[in-house]
Structure formats: C-alpha cells, structure tokens
Protein backbone atom coordinates (compact mmCIF):
# COMPACT_ATOMS: atom_id res chain seq x y z
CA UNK A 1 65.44 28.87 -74.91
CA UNK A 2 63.71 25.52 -74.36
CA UNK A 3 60.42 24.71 -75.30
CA UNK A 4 58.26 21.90 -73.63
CA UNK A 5 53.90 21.27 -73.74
CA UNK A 6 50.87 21.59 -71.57
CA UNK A 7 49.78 18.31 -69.55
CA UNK A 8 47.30 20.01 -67.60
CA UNK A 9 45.21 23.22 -67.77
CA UNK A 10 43.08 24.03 -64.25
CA UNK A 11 42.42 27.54 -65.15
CA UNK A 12 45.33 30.04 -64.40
CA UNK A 13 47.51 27.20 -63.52
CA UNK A 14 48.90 25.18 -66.30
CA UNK A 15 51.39 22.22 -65.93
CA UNK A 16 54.09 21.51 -68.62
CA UNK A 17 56.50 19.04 -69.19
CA UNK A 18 59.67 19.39 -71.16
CA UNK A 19 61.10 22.15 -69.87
CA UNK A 20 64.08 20.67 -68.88
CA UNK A 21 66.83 23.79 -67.74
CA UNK A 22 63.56 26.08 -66.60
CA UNK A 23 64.48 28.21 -63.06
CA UNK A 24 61.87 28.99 -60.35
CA UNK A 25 60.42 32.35 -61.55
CA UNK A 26 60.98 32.86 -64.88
CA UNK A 27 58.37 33.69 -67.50
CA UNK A 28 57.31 31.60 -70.26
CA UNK A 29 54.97 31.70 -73.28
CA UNK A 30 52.11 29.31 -73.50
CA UNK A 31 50.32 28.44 -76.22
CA UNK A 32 49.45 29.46 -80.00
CA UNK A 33 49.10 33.10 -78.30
CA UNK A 34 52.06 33.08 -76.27
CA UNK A 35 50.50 34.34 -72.87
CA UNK A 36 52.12 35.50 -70.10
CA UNK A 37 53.06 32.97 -67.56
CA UNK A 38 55.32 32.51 -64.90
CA UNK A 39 56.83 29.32 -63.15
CA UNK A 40 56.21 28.87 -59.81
CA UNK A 41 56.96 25.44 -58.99
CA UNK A 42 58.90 22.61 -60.09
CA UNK A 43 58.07 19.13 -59.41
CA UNK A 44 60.69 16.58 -61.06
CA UNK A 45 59.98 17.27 -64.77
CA UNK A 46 57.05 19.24 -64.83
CA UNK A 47 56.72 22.82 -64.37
CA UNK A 48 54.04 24.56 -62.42
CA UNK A 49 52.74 27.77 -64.53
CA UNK A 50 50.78 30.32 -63.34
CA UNK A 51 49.11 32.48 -66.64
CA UNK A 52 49.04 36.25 -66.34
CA UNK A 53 46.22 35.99 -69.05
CA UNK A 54 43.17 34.87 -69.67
CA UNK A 55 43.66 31.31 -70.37
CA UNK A 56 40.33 29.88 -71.86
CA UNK A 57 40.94 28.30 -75.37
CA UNK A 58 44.36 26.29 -73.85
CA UNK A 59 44.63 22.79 -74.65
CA UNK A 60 46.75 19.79 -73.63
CA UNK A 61 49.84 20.00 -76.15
CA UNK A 62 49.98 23.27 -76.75
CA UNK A 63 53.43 24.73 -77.30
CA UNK A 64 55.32 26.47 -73.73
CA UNK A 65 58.69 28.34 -74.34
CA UNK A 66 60.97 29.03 -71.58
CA UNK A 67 62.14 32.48 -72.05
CA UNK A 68 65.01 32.34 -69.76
CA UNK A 69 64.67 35.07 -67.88
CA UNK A 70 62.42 35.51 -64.26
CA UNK A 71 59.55 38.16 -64.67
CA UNK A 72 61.08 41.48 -64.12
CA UNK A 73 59.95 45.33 -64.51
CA UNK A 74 61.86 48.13 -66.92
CA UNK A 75 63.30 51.37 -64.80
CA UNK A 76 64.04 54.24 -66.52
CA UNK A 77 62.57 57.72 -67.61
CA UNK A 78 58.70 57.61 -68.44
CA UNK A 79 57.59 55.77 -65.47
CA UNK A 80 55.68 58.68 -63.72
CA UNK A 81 51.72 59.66 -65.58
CA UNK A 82 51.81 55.85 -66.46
CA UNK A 83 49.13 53.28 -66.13
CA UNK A 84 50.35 49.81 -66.65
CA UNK A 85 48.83 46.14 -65.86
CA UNK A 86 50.01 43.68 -63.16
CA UNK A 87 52.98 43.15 -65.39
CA UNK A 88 53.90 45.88 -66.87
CA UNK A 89 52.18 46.46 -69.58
CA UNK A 90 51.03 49.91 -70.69
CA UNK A 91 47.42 49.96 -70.61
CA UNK A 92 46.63 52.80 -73.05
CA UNK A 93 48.73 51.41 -75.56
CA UNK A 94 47.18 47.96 -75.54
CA UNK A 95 43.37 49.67 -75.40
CA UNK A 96 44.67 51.35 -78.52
CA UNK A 97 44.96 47.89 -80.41
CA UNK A 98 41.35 47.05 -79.01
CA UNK A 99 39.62 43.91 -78.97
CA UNK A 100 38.56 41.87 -83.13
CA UNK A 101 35.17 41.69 -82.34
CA UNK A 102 34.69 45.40 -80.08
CA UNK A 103 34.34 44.27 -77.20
CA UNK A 104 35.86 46.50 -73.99
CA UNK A 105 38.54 43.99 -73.12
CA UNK A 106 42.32 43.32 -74.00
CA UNK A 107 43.34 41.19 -76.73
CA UNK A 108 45.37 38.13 -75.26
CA UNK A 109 49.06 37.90 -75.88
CA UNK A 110 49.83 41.12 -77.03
CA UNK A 111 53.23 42.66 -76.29
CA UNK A 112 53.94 46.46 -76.15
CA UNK A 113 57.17 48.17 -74.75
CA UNK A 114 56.40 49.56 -71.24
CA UNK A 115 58.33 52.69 -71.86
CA UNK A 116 58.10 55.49 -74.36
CA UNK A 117 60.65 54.48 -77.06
CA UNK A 118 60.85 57.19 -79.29
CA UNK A 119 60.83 60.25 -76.64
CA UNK A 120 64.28 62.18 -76.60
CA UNK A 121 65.29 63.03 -73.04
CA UNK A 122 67.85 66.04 -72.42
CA UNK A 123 70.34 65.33 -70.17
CA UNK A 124 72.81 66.52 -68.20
CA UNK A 125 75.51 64.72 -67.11
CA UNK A 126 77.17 64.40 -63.82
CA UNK A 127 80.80 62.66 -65.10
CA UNK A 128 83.58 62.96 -67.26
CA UNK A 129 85.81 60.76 -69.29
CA UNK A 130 88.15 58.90 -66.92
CA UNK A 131 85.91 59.02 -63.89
CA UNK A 132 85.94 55.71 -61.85
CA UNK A 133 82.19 54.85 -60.58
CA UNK A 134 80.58 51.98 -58.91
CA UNK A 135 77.47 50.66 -58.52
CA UNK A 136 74.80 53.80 -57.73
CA UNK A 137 76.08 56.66 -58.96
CA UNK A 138 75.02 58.98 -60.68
CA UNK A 139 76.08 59.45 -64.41
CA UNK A 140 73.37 61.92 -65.84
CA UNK A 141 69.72 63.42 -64.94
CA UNK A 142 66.86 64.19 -66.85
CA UNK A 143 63.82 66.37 -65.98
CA UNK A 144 61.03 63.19 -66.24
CA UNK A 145 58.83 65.72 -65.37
CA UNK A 146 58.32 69.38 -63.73
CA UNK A 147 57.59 67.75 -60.34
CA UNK A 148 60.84 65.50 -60.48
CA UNK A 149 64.11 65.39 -61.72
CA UNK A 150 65.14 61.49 -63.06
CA UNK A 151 68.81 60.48 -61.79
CA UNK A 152 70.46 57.87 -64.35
CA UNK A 153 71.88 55.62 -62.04
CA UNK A 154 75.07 53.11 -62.54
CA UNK A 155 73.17 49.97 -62.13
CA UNK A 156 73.59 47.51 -59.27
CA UNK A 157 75.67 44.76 -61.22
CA UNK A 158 78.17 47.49 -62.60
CA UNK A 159 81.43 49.42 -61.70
CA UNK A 160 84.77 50.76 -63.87
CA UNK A 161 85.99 53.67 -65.47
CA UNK A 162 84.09 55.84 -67.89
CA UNK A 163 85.44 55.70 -71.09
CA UNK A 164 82.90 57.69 -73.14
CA UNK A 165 79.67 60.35 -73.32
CA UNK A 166 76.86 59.74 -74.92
CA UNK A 167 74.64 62.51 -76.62
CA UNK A 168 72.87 65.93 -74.44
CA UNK A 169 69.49 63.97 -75.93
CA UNK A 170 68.95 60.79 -76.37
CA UNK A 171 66.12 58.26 -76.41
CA UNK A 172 65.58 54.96 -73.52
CA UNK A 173 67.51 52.74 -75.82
CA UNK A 174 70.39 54.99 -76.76
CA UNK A 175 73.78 54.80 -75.13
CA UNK A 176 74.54 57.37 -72.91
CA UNK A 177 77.97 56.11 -71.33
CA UNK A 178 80.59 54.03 -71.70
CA UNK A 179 81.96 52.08 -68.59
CA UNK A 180 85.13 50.40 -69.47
CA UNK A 181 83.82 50.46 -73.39
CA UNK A 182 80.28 49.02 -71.98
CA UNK A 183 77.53 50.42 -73.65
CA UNK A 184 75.04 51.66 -70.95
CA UNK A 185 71.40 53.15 -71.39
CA UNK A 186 68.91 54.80 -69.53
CA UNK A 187 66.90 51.84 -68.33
CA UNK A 188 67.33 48.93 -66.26
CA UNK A 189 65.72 45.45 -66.19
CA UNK A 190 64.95 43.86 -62.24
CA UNK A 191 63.37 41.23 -61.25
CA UNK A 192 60.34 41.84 -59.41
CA UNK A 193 61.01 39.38 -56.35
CA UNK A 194 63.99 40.69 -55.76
CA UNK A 195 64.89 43.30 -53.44
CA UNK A 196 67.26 46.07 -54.88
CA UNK A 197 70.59 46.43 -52.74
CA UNK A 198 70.86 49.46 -50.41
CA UNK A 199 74.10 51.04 -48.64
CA UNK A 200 71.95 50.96 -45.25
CA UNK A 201 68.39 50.41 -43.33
CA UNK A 202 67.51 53.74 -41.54
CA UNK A 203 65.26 54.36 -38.59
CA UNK A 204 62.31 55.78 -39.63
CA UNK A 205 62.20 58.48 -37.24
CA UNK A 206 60.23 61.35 -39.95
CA UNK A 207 56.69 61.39 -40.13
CA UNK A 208 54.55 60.99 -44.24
CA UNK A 209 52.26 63.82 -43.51
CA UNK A 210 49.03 63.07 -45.40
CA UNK A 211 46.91 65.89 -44.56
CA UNK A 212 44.42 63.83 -42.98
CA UNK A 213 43.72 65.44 -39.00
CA UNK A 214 42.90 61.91 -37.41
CA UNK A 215 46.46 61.03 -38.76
CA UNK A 216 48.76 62.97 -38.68
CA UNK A 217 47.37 63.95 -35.01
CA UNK A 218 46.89 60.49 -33.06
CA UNK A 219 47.95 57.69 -35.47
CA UNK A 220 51.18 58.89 -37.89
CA UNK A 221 52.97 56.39 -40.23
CA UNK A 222 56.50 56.95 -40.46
CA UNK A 223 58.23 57.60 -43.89
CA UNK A 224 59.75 54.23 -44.59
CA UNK A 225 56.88 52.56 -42.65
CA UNK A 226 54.15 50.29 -42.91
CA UNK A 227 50.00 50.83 -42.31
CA UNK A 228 46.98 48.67 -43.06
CA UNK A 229 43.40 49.82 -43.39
CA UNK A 230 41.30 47.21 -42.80
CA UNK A 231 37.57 47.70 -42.91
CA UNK A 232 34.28 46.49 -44.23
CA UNK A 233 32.26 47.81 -47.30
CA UNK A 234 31.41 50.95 -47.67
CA UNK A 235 34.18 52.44 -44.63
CA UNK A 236 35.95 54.13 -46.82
CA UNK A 237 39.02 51.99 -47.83
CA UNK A 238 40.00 53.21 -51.09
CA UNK A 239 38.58 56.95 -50.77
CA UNK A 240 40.99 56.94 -47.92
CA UNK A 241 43.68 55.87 -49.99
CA UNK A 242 43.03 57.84 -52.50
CA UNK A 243 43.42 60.79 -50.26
CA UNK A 244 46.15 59.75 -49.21
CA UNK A 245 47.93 59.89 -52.71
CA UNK A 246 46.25 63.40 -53.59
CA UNK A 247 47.30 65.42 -50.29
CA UNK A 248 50.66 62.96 -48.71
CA UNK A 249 53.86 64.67 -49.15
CA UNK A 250 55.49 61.19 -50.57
CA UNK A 251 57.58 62.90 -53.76
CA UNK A 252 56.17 59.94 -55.84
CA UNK A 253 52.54 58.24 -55.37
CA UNK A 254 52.45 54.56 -56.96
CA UNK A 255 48.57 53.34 -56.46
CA UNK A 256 47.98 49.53 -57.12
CA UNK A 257 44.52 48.86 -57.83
CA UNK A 258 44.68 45.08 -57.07
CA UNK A 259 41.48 43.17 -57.67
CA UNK A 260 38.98 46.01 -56.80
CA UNK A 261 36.24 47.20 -58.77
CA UNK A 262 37.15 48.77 -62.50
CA UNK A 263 34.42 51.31 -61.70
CA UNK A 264 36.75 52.41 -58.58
CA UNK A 265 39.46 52.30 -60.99
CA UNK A 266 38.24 54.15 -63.89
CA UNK A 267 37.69 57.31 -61.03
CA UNK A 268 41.20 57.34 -60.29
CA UNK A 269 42.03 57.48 -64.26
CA UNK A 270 39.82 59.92 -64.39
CA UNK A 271 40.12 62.59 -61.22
CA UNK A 272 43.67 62.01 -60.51
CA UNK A 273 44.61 64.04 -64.20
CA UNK A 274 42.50 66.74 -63.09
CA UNK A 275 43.88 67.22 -60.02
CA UNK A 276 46.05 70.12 -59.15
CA UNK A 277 49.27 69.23 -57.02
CA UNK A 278 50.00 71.72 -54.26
CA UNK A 279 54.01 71.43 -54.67
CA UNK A 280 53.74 72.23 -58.84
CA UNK A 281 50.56 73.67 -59.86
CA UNK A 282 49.95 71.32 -62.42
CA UNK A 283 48.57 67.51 -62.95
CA UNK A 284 48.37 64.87 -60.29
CA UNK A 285 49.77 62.42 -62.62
CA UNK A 286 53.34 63.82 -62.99
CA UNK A 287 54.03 62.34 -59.64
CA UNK A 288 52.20 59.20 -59.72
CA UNK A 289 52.17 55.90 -61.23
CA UNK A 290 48.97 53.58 -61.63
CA UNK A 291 49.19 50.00 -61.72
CA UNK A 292 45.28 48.51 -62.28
CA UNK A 293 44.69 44.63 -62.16
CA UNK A 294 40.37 44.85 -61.70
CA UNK A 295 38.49 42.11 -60.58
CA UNK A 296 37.69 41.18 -63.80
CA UNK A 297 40.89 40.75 -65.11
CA UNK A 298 43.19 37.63 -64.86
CA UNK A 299 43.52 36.31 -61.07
CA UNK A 300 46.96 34.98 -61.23
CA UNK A 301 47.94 39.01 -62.35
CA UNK A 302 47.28 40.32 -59.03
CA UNK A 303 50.23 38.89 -57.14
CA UNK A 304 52.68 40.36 -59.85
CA UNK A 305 50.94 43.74 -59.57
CA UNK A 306 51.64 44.24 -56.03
CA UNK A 307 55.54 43.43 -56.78
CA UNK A 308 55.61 45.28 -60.22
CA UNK A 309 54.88 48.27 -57.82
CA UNK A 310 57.17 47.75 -54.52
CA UNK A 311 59.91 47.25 -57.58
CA UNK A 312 59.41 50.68 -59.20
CA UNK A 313 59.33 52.01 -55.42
CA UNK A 314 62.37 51.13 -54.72
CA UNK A 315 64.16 52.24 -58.07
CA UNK A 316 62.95 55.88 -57.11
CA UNK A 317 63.62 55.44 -53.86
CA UNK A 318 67.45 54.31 -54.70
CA UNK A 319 67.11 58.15 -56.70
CA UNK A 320 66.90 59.39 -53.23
CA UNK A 321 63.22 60.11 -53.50
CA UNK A 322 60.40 59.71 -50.51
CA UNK A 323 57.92 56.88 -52.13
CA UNK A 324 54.03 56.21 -51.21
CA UNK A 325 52.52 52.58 -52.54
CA UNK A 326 49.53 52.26 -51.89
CA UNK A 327 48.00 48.73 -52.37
CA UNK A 328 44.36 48.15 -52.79
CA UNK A 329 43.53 45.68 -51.23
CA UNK A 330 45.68 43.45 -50.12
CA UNK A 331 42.84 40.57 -49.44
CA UNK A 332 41.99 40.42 -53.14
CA UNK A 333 45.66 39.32 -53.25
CA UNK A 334 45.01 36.55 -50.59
CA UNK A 335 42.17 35.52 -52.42
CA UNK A 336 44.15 35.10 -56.03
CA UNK A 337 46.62 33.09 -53.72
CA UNK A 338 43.99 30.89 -52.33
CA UNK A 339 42.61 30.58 -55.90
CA UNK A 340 46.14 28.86 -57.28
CA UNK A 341 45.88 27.42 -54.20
CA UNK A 342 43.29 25.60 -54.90
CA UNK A 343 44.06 24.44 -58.38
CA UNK A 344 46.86 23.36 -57.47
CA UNK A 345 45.06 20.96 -54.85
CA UNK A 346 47.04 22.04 -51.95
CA UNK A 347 46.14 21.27 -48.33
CA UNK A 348 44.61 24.64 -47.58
CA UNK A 349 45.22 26.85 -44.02
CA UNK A 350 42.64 29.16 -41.94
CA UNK A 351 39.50 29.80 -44.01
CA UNK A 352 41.27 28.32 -47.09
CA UNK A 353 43.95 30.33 -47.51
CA UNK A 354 47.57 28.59 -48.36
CA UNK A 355 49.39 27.83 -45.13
CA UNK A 356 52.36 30.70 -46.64
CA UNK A 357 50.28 33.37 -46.93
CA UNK A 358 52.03 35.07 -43.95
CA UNK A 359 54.98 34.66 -45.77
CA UNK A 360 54.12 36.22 -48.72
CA UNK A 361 52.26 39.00 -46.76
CA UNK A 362 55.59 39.35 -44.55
CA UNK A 363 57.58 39.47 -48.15
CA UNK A 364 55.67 42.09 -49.52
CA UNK A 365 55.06 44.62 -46.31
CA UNK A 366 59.39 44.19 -45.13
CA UNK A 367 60.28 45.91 -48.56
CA UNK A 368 59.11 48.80 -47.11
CA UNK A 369 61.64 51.37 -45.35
CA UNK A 370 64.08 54.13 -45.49
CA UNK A 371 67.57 53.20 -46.76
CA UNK A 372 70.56 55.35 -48.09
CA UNK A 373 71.29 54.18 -51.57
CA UNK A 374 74.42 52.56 -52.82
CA UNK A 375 77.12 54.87 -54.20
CA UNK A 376 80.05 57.04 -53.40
CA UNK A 377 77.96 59.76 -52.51
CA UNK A 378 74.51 58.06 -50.79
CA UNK A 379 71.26 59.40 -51.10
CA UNK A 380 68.54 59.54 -48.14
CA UNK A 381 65.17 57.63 -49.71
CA UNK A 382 61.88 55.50 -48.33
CA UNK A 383 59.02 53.68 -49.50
CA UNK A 384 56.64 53.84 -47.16
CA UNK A 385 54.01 50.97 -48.10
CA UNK A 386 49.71 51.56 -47.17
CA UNK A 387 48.06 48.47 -47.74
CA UNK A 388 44.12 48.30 -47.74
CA UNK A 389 42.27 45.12 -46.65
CA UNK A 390 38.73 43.88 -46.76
CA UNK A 391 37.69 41.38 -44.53
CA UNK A 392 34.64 40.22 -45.34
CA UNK A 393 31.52 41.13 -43.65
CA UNK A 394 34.11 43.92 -41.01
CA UNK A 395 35.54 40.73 -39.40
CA UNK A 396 38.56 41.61 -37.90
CA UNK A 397 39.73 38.38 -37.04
CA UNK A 398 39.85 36.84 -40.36
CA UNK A 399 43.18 35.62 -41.22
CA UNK A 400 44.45 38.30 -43.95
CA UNK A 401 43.87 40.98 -41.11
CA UNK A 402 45.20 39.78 -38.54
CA UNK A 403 48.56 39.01 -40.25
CA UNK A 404 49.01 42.70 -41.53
CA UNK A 405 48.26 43.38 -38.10
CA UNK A 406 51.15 41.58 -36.95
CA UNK A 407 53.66 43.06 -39.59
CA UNK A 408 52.63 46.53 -40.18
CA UNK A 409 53.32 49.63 -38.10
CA UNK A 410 50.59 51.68 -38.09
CA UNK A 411 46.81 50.06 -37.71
CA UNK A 412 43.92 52.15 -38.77
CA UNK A 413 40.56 50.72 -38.18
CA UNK A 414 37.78 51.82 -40.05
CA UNK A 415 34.26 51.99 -37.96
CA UNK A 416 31.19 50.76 -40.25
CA UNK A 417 29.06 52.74 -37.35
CA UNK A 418 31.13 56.09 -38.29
CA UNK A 419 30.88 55.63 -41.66
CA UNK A 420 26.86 55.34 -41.31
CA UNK A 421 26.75 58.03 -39.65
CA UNK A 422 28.69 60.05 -42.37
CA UNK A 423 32.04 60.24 -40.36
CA UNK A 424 34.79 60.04 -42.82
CA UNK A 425 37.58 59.11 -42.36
CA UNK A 426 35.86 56.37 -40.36
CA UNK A 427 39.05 55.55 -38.41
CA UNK A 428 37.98 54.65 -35.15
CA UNK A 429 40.38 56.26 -32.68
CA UNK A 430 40.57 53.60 -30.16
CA UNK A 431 41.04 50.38 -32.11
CA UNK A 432 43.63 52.13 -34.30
CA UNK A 433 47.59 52.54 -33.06
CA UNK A 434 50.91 53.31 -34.33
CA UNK A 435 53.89 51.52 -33.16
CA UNK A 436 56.18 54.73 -34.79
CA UNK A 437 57.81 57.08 -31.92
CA UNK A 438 58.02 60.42 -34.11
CA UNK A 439 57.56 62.39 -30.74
CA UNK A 440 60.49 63.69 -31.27
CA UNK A 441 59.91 65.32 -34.76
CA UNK A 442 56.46 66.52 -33.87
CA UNK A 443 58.04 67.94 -30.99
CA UNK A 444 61.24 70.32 -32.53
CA UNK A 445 58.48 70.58 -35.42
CA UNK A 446 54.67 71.86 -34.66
CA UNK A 447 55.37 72.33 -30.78
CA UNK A 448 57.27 71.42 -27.64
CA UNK A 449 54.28 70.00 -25.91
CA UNK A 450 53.20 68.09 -29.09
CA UNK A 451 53.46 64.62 -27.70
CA UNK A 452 51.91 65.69 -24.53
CA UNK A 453 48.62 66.96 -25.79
CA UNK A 454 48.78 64.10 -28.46
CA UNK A 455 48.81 61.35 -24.82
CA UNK A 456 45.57 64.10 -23.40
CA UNK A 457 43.83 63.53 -26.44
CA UNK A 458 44.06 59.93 -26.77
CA UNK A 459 42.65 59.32 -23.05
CA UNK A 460 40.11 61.88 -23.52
CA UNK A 461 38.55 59.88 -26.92
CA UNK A 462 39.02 57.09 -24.29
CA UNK A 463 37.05 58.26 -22.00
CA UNK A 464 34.39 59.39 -24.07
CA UNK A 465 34.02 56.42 -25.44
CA UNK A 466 33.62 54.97 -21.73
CA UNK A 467 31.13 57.83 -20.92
CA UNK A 468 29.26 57.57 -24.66
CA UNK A 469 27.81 54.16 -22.88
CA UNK A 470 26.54 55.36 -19.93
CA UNK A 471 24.98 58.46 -21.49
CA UNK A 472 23.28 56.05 -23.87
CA UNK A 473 21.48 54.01 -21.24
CA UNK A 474 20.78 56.44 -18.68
CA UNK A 475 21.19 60.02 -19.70
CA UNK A 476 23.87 62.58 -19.64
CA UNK A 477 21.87 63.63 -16.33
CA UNK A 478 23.67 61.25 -14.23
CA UNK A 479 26.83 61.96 -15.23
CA UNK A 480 28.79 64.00 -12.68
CA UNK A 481 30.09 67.68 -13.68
CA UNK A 482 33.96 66.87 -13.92
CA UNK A 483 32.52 63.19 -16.26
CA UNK A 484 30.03 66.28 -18.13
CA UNK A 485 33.20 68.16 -18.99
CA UNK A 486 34.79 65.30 -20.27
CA UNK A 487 32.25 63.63 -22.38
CA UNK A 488 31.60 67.20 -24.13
CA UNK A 489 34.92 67.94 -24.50
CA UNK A 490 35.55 64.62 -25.74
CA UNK A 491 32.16 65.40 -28.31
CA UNK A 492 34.20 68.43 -29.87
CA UNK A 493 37.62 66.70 -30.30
C-alpha cells in the first residue's frame, strides 16, 4: 500500500499527491476517517479522487492510502432481502451503529462486511474428488432462499482438478473445495466496471412479462433488453417501476434507488416486505435486492450504485437466472456526473453535462442482455436493464433523454396530460415504441393472430388520436359513421 496527502478538496473531489504506483479505479482512504474514495483520474503525480462520503471536515494534508485494489462488489449467498448503499454497504447494519450525537444519518467511515458472516449455509455439492472443472461450473448449491436456489460457481480466473470437499454446512468464509489444493469459498470479489465473461451473447427473442396491459400488449421489452421511462413529475416514474419489480416475472428484482427522494425510498423498504410473491407465497424481498443512494446522501455515490447493481446482475445471471435492474433515475446520475464535472473545472457539453456522458450512459445500458454462462455445461441467463429518467420540466429533448433514447430498446413515454387525468400507467401509446420483434413468441404463445391484432391496435390508438382533435374543435357530429366507429372504438381500447 502507498500512502500520499490531500492538495485540494472541492467537495466530493479531492486531489492527492504521493501516490506514486496508484491504478485508475482503485479505492483509497482519505483522511483521519478513512472515507471511501475512488480514483478516477491521474494527471502526472496527482491523483484525482472522487469521495463516496460525506467529505466536510477534509483538510489539505490529510493522510490518503492507496488500498490497491479497484472498487469491487462481494458475490455470494445473502445477496437477495438485502439493502445496501452505492457501495456496498449494508444499510441496516450501519443504522444499527447510529449517528454520536442522534441524528438520522450514517456515521462517516464506517466499515461493515456486506454479507452475513456468521450464517451456516447447507450445501449440496455437485463434484467429487478428482473432477477436472474450469471456469463456471458448478461445485455446490445452496437454497439462499425458498424462491431461489444459489449455484457456487468456479470463479472466472480459475480451473484444475478438485482435490478436496469441504463441509455439508459451512459459513461465506469457509472453504468449501479444493482446486488443485486451492482453498475456495463461497464468495467472490469483482470489480464493478468490469463486465463478467460469458460463453455467448443471445438474441433476445423472449418477452419479461410485467403484468402491465399497455406493455406487454403494444410496447414489450425483451428479456435481456433495454427500456427507459422518461417523464416529468408526477407521471408515474418510479410507481411504474415499482410495479414492475412486484408483478415482472424476472427470477431476481435488483431496484437502485439512485438520487431520488428517501421518502420514495423508505416506501419500497417498507411495502416491498409485505408483499406477497405470486411464484412462492411468501415475502417480496426473497427475490429482490435494494440498493438506495437518496438525494441526500453523498453525490459522487450514485455512479457506483448504478454499477454495484448491473455487477450483482450479472453474477445471478451467470447462475442461469432471468435478472430485472431497475435504475431510478438515471438523470440523477447525469447530474452527480455533471457535479464532478464541474469541480473538476472541465469544459462542460449540452446543458452542462460532461461531453462523455453518452459514454457512460452507453457503458451502463450495453451490460444488459441474455448470454449463456461460461462452463462445461452453460446455463441460459439475462439481465434485462429499466432505467427511469427525469427530464426536467417533461422536456424530451434534454440531453440525458435523448441519449437513452438512442441506446435503449424499448421507449415508454409517460403523458403528464394522462397522468392528470388519473391515467396510470401514463404511457402514451403513440410516442412510445419497442425496437424488440417477439412476434414470434406472442404468436406460438397467447395466439396465432397475436401480432396481427397487436399492428390493428396500434393504428386504431393512431387514429384516435387523429380523430380526438377534430372531435375537440368541432364535435363528434361531424365525424362520418365509419370515423364514429373508429374514434369509439379507439375510446374503449
């Protein structure tokens, strides 16, 4: 480890010098504390930091360790009924150490595990002595929870002979095989911008069915696939998404609260555990994992949160497992960008927004997709990533929108005239699209003529919406009998 000190503190961005052997990426402690902080550029012998804390009270000279390693998540058995911080961090047990003087906040610069060290976890394993396994097999599972069964996968880096079995229980940390006399555990440590390796890409040719008519009907996302919901306040963003995660049938839900109100977040903490899932009869929560960064909390935060969840997406994913993130919203993320941005006195894009924000948009939404997993005997997984954005005052055109525009695969426009009007969800059926053909499915699925009646209704809300004009200006009277049919008809669907 190498230690260097603070030159320059300009809020969550702190400059340091003296970190001589520091890589792009990795995470360092600043400060007395020892906050969070992660390096994000290097400019001859200073190191750009961005804090994952609050960093009021930092001062020129105080102490900034390298340690040595780039931010990165912990996989293993535990994960689902969580609810962790933009990096990791397990929220309940950190409220449980509180704040010195009671107030409702975290304490800074306090470490706790992310996982569940002392649990004992019965497994079942899946080799034998003298097997020969590479990289994504599986060596044992574990029922995480009644709604899913945890695979212990060989990790990416890793391939031999097994040379020995571990216990039928064991805890995270305990050994559980041998591969050529390596000591191996339940969990794994990856970094959070890096993708994990798959066998294959796969078409995404199979509908996520959320439940929700307007849809599943006109405007499906594909499993694997991409979809935006952009919309002003008070449209209906995160209810949506929140829907979404109660009735999808994605086998896990991970729901990002990035930068949105802690009142929003504290309902989802508080319905989701009460919430019955169809497939099990019991909680919500045994299926879903929350990562909340609110408004209030740390800006710099809310670009790890976003890739603390697409990371634990794809580790159950790699299981062979059908994966919902849903990211809300992704324009509180552009602002925290334009915030470092900013402090770091960069010549700023479109409405002050960093010139790579498409990148970084483009990053986030192509980790999305159904792939087979590595292994001798592949497994058939997605993440399929929903991303909410909020462009101020319903402006479409503002840049944040229109780049998930460009990238995702499904566009669902919410209407601030349906949702006065009480229409929920207030996706607006001719602004919205998918790019997905899943006529196929529908078609050997719910009926033969599926796609066809799917086309009729489409260019009947088209025409309605022609007709709505006309009947608003001059009556339904001069409408003619076959145009009465139609804008009726059109009033029903």
């Amino acid at each position: 480890m190498t230690s260097g000190r603070v030159i320059r503190v300009a809020g969550p961005v702190v400059v340091a010098e003296g970190l001589d052997h520091v890589r792009l990426y990795n995470v360092v402690r600043v400060g007395r504390r020892e906050l969070i902080g992660e390096v994000i550029r290097l400019k001859g012998t200073e190191a750009v930091i961005q804090v994952y804390e609050d960093s009021s009270g930092l001062q020129v000279g105080s102490k900034v360790v390298d340690s040595g390693a780039p931010l990165a998540v912990e996989l293993g058995p535990g994960l689902l009924g969580s609810i962790f911080d933009g990096v990791q961090r397990p929220l309940p047990a950190l409220a449980e150490d509180g704040d010195p003087f009671g107030r409702p906040f975290l304490r800074r610069g306090v470490e706790r595990p992310s996982l569940d060290r002392e649990r004992l976890w019965p497994l079942e394993y899946r080799v034998a002595t003298g097997d020969a396994v590479v990289a994504g097999d599986v060596v044992a599972t574990t029922e995480e929870t009644p709604a899913l069964t945890h695979l212990v996968l060989v990790p990416p880096d890793c391939a031999g002979t097994i040379t020995a079995i571990g216990p039928t229980e064991a805890t995270i940390d305990d050994h559980v095989v041998w591969i050529d006399d390596q000591p191996l555990t339940m969990t794994q440590h990856w970094p959070v911008r890096k993708r994990r390796p798959v066998a294959g890409r796969l078409d995404p040719s199979v509908p996520l069915v959320t439940g929700q008519r307007v849809v599943d009907t006109l405007f499906p996302v594909a499993r694997g696939g991409s979809a935006t919901i952009p919309g002003g306040f008070g449209t209906g963003k995160t209810v949506h998404e929140q829907t979404l995660a109660k009735w999808s049938d994605a086998d896990v839900i991970i729901y990002v609260g990035c930068g949105e109100r802690g009142n929003e977040l504290a309902e989802v903490l508080e319905d989701f555990p009460r919430l019955v899932d169809p497939r099990t009869g019991t909680s919500l929560m045994e299926r879903t994992i929350l990562v909340a960064n609110t408004s209030n909390m740390p800006v710099a935060a809310r670009e790890a949160s976003v890739y603390t969840g697409i990371t634990v997406g794809e580790y159950y994913r790699d299981q062979g497992y059908d994966v919902a993130l849903l990211a809300d919203s992704t324009s509180r993320w552009g602002e925290a960008l334009r915030e470092v941005a900013s402090r770091l006195e960069e010549m700023p894009g479109e409405e002050g927004y960093p010139a790579y924000l498409p990148s970084r948009l483009a990053e986030f939404y192509e980790r999305a997709g159904a792939a087979a997993s590595t292994g001798r005997e592949p497994r058939m997984g997605s993440v399929t990533v929903v991303g909410a954005v909020s462009p101020p005052g319903g402006d479409f055109s503002e840049p944040v929108t229109q780049y998930s525009l460009r990238l995702a695969g499904t566009f669902w426009a919410l209407d601030s005239d349906l949702a006065r009007r009480r229409h929920f969800p207030s996706i607006h059926w001719t602004r919205s699209y998918s790019l997905y053909d899943l006529g196929e499915w529908f078609n050997e699925t719910v009926a033969d003529d599926w796609e066809e009646q799917r086309r009729w209704a489409l260019r009947l809300l088209s025409q309605d919406e022609e007709l709505q004009s006309i009947v608003q200006l001059l009556g339904i009277e001069v409408l003619a009998p076959s145009e009465r049919v139609a804008f009726q008809t059109g009033r029903i669907l």
